[in-house]
Protein backbone atom coordinates (compact mmCIF):
# COMPACT_ATOMS: atom_id res chain seq x y z
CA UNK A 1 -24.24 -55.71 -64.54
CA UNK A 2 -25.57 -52.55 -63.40
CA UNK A 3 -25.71 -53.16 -59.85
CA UNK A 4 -21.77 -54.08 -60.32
CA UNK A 5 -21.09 -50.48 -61.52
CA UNK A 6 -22.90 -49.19 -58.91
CA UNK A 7 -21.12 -51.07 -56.52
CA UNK A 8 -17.96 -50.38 -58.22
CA UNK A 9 -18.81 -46.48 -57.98
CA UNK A 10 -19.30 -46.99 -54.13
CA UNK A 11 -15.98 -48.43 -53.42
CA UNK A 12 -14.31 -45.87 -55.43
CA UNK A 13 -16.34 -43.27 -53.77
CA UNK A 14 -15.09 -44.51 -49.87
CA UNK A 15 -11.29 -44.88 -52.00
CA UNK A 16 -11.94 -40.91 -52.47
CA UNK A 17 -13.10 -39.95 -49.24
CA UNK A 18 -10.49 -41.97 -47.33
CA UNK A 19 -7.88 -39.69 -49.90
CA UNK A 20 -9.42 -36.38 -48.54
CA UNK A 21 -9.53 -37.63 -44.74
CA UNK A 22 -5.73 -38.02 -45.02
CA UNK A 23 -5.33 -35.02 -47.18
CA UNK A 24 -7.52 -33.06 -44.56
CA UNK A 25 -5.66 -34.88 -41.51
CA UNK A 26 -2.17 -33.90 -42.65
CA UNK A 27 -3.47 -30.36 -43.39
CA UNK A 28 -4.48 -29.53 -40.31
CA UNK A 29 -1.42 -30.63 -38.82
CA UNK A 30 0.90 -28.65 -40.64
CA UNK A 31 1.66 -25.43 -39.03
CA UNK A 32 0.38 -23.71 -41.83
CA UNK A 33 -3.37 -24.25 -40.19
CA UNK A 34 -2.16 -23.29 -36.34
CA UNK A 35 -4.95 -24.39 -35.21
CA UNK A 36 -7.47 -21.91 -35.87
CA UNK A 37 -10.84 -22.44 -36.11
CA UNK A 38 -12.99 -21.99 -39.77
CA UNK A 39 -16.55 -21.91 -39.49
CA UNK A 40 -19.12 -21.06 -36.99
CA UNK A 41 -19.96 -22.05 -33.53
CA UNK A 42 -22.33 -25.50 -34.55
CA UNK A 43 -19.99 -26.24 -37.64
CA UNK A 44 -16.28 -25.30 -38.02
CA UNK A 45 -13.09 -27.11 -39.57
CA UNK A 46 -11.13 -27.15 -36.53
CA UNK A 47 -8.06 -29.52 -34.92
CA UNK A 48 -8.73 -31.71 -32.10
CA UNK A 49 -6.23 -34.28 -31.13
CA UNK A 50 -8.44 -37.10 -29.74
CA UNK A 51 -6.74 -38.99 -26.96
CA UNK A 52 -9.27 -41.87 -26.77
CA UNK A 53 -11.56 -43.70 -28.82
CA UNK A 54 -15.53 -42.92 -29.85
CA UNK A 55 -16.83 -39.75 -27.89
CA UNK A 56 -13.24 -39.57 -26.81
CA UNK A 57 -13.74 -42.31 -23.96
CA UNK A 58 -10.03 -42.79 -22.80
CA UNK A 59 -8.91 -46.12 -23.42
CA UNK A 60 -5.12 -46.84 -23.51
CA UNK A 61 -3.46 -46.96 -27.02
CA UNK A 62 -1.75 -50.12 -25.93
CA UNK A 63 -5.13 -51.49 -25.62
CA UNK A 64 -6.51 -49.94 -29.22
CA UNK A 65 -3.84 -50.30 -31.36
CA UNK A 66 -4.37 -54.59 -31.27
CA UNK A 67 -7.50 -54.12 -30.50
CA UNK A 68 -8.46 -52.31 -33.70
CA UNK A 69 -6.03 -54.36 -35.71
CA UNK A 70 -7.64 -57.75 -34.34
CA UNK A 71 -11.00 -56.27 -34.97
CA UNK A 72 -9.86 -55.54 -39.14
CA UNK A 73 -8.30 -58.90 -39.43
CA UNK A 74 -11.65 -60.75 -38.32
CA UNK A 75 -13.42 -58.43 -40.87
CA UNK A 76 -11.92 -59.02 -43.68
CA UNK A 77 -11.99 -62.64 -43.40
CA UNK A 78 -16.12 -62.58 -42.49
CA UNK A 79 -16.40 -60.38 -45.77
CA UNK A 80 -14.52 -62.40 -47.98
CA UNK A 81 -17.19 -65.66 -46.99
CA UNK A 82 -20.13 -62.50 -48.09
CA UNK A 83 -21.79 -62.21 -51.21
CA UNK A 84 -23.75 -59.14 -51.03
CA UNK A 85 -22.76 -56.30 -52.83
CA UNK A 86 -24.09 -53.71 -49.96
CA UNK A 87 -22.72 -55.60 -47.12
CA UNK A 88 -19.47 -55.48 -48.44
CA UNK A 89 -19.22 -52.02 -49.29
CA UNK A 90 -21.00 -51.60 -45.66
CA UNK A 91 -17.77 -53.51 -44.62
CA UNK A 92 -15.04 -51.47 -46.78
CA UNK A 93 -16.45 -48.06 -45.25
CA UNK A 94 -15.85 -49.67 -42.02
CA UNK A 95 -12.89 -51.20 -42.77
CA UNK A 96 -11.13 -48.12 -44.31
CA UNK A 97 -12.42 -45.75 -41.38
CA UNK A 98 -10.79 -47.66 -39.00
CA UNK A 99 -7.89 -47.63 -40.86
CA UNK A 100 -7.62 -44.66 -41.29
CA UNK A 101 -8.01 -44.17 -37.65
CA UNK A 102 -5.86 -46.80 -36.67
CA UNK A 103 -2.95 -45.18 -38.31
CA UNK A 104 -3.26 -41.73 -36.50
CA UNK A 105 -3.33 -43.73 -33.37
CA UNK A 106 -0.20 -45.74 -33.96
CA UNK A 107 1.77 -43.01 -36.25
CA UNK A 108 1.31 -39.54 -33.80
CA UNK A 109 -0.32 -41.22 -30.25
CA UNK A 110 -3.91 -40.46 -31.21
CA UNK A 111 -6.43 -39.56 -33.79
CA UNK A 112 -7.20 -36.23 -36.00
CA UNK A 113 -10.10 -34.75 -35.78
CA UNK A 114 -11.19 -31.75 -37.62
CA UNK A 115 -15.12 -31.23 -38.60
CA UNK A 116 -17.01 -29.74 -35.81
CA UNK A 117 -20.42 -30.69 -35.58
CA UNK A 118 -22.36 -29.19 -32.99
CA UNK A 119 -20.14 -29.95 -29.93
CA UNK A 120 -18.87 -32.81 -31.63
CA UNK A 121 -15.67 -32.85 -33.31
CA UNK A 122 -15.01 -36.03 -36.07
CA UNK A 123 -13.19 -36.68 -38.78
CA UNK A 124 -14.36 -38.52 -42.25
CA UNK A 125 -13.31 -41.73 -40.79
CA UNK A 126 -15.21 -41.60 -38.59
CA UNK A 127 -17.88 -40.95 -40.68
CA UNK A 128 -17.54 -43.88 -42.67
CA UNK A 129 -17.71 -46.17 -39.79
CA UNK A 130 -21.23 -45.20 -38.77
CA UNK A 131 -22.35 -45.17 -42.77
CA UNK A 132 -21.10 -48.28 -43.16
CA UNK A 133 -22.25 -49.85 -39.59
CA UNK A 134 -25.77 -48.06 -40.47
CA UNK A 135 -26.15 -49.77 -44.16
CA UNK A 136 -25.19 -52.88 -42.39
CA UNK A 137 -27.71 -53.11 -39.65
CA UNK A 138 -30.48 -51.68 -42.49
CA UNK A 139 -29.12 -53.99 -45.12
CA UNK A 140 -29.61 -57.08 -42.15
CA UNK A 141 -33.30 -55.64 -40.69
CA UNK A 142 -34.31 -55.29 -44.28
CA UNK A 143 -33.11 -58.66 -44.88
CA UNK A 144 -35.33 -60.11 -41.53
């Protein structure tokens, strides 16, 4: 029962997160925000449009849009056939990353980014990805 809760807390948790990407996404592209930059030079809330995909390698959108959407279709059948509880939150953070993602690519052209990290600049999408790809592979090598 516990462990339910627990797992019930994380998939409301990723629910809330994926709210404030959005929230976070469409503020910085108001023109309220005009793109200036908040924060210093290794970590700043800033807005990047991001033409391609990880590490902004550019790969056509006609290419990622089905790509993306072919890639969220095969994962929610595989985690639907799962029954651990960590794998398939590992899943929903992935899941609802890409989503997220997804839809900036196919509603403006390409995808909001707006957390500068060093000389990175992400979003919390993209954030969820590698936490749930991460508890994923640790959930499987713990599992070996």
């Amino acid at each position: 029962m516990r462990s339910k809760i627990i797992t019930l807390f994380g998939f409301v948790g990723v629910l809330l997160l994926a709210l404030l990407d959005r929230l976070l996404k469409m503020s910085v592209e108001s023109s309220v925000f005009s793109n200036k930059v908040i924060g210093w030079r290794f970590f700043a809330f800033e807005r990047f449009h991001n033409l391609g995909i990880a590490f902004g390698i550019p790969i056509p959108l006609w290419i990622v849009v089905p790509l993306t959407l072919l890639f969220l279709t095969a994962l929610s059948i595989w985690v639907k056939k799962i029954n651990i509880s960590a794998a398939k939150l590992a899943f929903f953070m992935i899941f609802v990353g890409a989503l997220s993602n997804a839809f900036d690519r196919v509603t403006y052209g390409y995808t909001i980014d707006y957390l500068r990290i060093i000389d990175a600049i992400i979003n919390i999408a993209d954030i969820l990805v590698v936490a749930g790809i991460t508890l994923l592979v640790s959930k499987q090598v713990s599992k070996d």
